[in-house]
C-alpha atoms as a PDB file:
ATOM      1  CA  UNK A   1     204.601 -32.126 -95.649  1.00  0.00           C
ATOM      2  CA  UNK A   2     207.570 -31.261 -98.042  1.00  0.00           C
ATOM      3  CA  UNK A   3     210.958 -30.303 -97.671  1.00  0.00           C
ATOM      4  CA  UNK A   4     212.475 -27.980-100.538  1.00  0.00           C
ATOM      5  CA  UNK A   5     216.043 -26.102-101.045  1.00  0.00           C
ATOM      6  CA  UNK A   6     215.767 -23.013-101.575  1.00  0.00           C
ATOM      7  CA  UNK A   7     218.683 -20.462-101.546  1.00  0.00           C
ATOM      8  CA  UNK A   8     220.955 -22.997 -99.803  1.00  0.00           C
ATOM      9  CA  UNK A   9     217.904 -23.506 -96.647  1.00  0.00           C
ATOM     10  CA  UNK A  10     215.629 -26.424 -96.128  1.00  0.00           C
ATOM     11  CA  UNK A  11     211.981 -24.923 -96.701  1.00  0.00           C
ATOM     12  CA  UNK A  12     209.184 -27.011 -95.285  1.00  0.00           C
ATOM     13  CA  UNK A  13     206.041 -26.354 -97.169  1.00  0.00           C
ATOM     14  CA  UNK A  14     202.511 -28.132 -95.731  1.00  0.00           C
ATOM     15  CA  UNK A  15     200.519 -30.539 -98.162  1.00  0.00           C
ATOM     16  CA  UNK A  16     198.851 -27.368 -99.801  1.00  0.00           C
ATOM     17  CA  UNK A  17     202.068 -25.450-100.454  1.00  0.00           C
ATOM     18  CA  UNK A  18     201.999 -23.206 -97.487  1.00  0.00           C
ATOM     19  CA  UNK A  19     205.146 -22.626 -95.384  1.00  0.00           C
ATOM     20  CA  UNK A  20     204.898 -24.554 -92.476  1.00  0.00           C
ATOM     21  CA  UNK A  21     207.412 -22.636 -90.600  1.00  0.00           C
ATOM     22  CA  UNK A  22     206.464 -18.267 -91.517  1.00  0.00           C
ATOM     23  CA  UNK A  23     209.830 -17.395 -90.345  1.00  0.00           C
ATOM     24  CA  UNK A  24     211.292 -18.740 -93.294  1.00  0.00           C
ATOM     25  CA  UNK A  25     209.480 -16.449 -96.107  1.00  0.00           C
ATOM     26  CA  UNK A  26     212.150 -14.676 -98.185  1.00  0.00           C
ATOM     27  CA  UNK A  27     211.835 -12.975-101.447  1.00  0.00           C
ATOM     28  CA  UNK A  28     213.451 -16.148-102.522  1.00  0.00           C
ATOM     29  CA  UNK A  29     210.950 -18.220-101.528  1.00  0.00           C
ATOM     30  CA  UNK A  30     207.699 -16.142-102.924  1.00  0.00           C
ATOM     31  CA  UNK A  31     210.169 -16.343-106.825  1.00  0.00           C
ATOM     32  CA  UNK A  32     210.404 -19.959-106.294  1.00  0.00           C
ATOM     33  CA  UNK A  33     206.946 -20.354-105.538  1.00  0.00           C
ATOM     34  CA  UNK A  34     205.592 -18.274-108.357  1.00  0.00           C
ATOM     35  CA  UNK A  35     208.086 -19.850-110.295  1.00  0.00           C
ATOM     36  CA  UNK A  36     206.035 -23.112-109.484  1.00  0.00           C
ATOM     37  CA  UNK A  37     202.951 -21.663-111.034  1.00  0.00           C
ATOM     38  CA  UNK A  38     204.556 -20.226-114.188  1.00  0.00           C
ATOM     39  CA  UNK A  39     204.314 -16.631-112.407  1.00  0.00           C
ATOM     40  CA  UNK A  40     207.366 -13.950-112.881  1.00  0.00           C
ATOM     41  CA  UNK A  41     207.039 -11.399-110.242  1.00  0.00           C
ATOM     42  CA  UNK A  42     206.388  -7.986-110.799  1.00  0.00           C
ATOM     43  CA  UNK A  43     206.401  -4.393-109.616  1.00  0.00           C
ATOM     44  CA  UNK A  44     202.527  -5.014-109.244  1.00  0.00           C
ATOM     45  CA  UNK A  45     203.105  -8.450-107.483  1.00  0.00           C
ATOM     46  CA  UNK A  46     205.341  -7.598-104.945  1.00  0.00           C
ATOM     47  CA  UNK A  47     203.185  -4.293-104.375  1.00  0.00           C
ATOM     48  CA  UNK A  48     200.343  -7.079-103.164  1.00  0.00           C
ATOM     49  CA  UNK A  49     202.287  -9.090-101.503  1.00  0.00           C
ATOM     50  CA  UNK A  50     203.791  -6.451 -98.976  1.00  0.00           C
ATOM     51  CA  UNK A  51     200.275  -5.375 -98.622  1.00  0.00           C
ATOM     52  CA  UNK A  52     199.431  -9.065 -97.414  1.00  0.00           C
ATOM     53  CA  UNK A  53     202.138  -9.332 -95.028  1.00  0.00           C
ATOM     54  CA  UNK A  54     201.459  -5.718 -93.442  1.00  0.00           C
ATOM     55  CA  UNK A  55     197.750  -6.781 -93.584  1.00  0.00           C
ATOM     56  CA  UNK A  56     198.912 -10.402 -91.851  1.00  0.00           C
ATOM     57  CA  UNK A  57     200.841  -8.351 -89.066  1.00  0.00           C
ATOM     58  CA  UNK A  58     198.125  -5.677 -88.426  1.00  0.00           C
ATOM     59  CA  UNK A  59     195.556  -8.229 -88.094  1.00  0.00           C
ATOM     60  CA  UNK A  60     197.062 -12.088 -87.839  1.00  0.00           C
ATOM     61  CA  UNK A  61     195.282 -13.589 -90.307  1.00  0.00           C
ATOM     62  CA  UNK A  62     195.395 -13.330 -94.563  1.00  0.00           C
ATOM     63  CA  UNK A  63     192.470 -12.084 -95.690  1.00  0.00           C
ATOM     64  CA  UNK A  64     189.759 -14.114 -98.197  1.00  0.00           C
ATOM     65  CA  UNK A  65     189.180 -12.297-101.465  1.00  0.00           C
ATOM     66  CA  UNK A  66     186.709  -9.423-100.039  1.00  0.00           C
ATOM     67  CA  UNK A  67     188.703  -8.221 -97.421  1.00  0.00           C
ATOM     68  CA  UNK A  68     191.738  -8.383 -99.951  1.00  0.00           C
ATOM     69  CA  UNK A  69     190.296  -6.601-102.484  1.00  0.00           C
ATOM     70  CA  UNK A  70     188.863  -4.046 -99.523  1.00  0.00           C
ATOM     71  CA  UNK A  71     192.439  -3.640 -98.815  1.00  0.00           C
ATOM     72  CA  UNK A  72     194.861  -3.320-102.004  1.00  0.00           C
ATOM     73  CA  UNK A  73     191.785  -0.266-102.789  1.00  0.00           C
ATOM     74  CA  UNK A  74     192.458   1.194 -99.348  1.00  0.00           C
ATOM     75  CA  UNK A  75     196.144   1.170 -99.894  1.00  0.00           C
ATOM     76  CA  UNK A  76     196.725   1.020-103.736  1.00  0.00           C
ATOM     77  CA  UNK A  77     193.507   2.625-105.305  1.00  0.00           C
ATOM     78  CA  UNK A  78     190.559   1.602-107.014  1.00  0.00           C
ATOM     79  CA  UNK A  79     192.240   0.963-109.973  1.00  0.00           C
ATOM     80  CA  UNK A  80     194.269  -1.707-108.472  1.00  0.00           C
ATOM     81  CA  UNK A  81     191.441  -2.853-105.761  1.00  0.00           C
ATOM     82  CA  UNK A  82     189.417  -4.691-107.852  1.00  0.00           C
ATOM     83  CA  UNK A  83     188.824  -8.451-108.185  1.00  0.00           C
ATOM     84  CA  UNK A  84     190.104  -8.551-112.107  1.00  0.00           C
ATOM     85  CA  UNK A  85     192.925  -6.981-111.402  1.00  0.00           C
ATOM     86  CA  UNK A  86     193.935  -9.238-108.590  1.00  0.00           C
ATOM     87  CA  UNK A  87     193.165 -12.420-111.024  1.00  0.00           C
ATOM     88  CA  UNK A  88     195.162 -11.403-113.707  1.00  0.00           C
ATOM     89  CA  UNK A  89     198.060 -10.710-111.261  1.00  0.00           C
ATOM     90  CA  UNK A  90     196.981 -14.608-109.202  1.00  0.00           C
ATOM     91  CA  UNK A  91     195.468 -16.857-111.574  1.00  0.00           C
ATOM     92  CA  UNK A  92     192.909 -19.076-110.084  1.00  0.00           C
ATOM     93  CA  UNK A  93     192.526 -18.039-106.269  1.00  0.00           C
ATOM     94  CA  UNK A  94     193.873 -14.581-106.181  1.00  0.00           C
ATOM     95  CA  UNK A  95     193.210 -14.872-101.811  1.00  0.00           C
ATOM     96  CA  UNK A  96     195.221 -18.300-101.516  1.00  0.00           C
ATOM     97  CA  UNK A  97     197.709 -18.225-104.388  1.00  0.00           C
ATOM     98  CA  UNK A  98     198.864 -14.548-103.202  1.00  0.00           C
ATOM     99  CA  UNK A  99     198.715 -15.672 -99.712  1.00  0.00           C
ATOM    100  CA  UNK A 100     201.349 -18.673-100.326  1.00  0.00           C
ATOM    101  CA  UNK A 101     203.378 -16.785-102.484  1.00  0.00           C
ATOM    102  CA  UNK A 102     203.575 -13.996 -99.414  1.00  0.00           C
ATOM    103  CA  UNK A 103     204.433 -16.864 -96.806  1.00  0.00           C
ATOM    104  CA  UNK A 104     201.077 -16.506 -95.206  1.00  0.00           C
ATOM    105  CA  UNK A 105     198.512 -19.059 -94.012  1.00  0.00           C
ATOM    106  CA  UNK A 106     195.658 -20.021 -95.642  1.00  0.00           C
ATOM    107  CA  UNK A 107     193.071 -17.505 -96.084  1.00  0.00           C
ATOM    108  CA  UNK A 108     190.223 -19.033 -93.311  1.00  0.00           C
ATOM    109  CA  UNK A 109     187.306 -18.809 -96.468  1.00  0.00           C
ATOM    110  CA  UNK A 110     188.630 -20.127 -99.423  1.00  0.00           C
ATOM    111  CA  UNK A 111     188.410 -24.131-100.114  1.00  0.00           C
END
């Protein structure tokens, strides 16, 4: 477990990066995150990442990259609801890294 400042708060984070505490997600804390990664968020990132935390609300749990792509096409359209699109927005993991940069858990299926 880490500790981190962030806007003036103390910001635990678990050994993978996700907020221990959800309570403490901010806007503030997804830019410092993406920060981390080298990521400048977007219109089309923040678009994703209130999908995941209505998603996370609706259904208490963040969803692996299936059910994520099933759900930015529900909500944002099949141009947007595809898995290439989702990569180029979250290098890597699109399902995890979106997920810790919307103060979620980590998606159950993905390693």
């Amino acid at each position: 477990m880490t500790t981190e400042m962030i806007n003036g708060h103390a910001v635990a984070f678990d050994d993978e990066g996700y907020l221990q505490d959800l309570s403490q997600w901010s806007p503030r804390v997804a830019e410092h995150l993406a920060a981390q990664e080298g990521l400048e968020l977007t219109e089309a990132h923040w678009e994703v990442l209130h999908l995941l935390r209505d998603f996370y609300a609706r259904y208490a749990h963040s969803p692996a990259m299936r059910p994520l792509v099933k759900a930015v096409k529900q909500s944002l359209g099949d141009d947007k609801g595809r898995s290439i699109y989702l990569m180029q927005l979250f290098p890597g993991s699109p399902a995890k890294l979106a997920a810790r940069l919307a103060g979620l858990p980590k998606p159950d299926n993905c390693l």
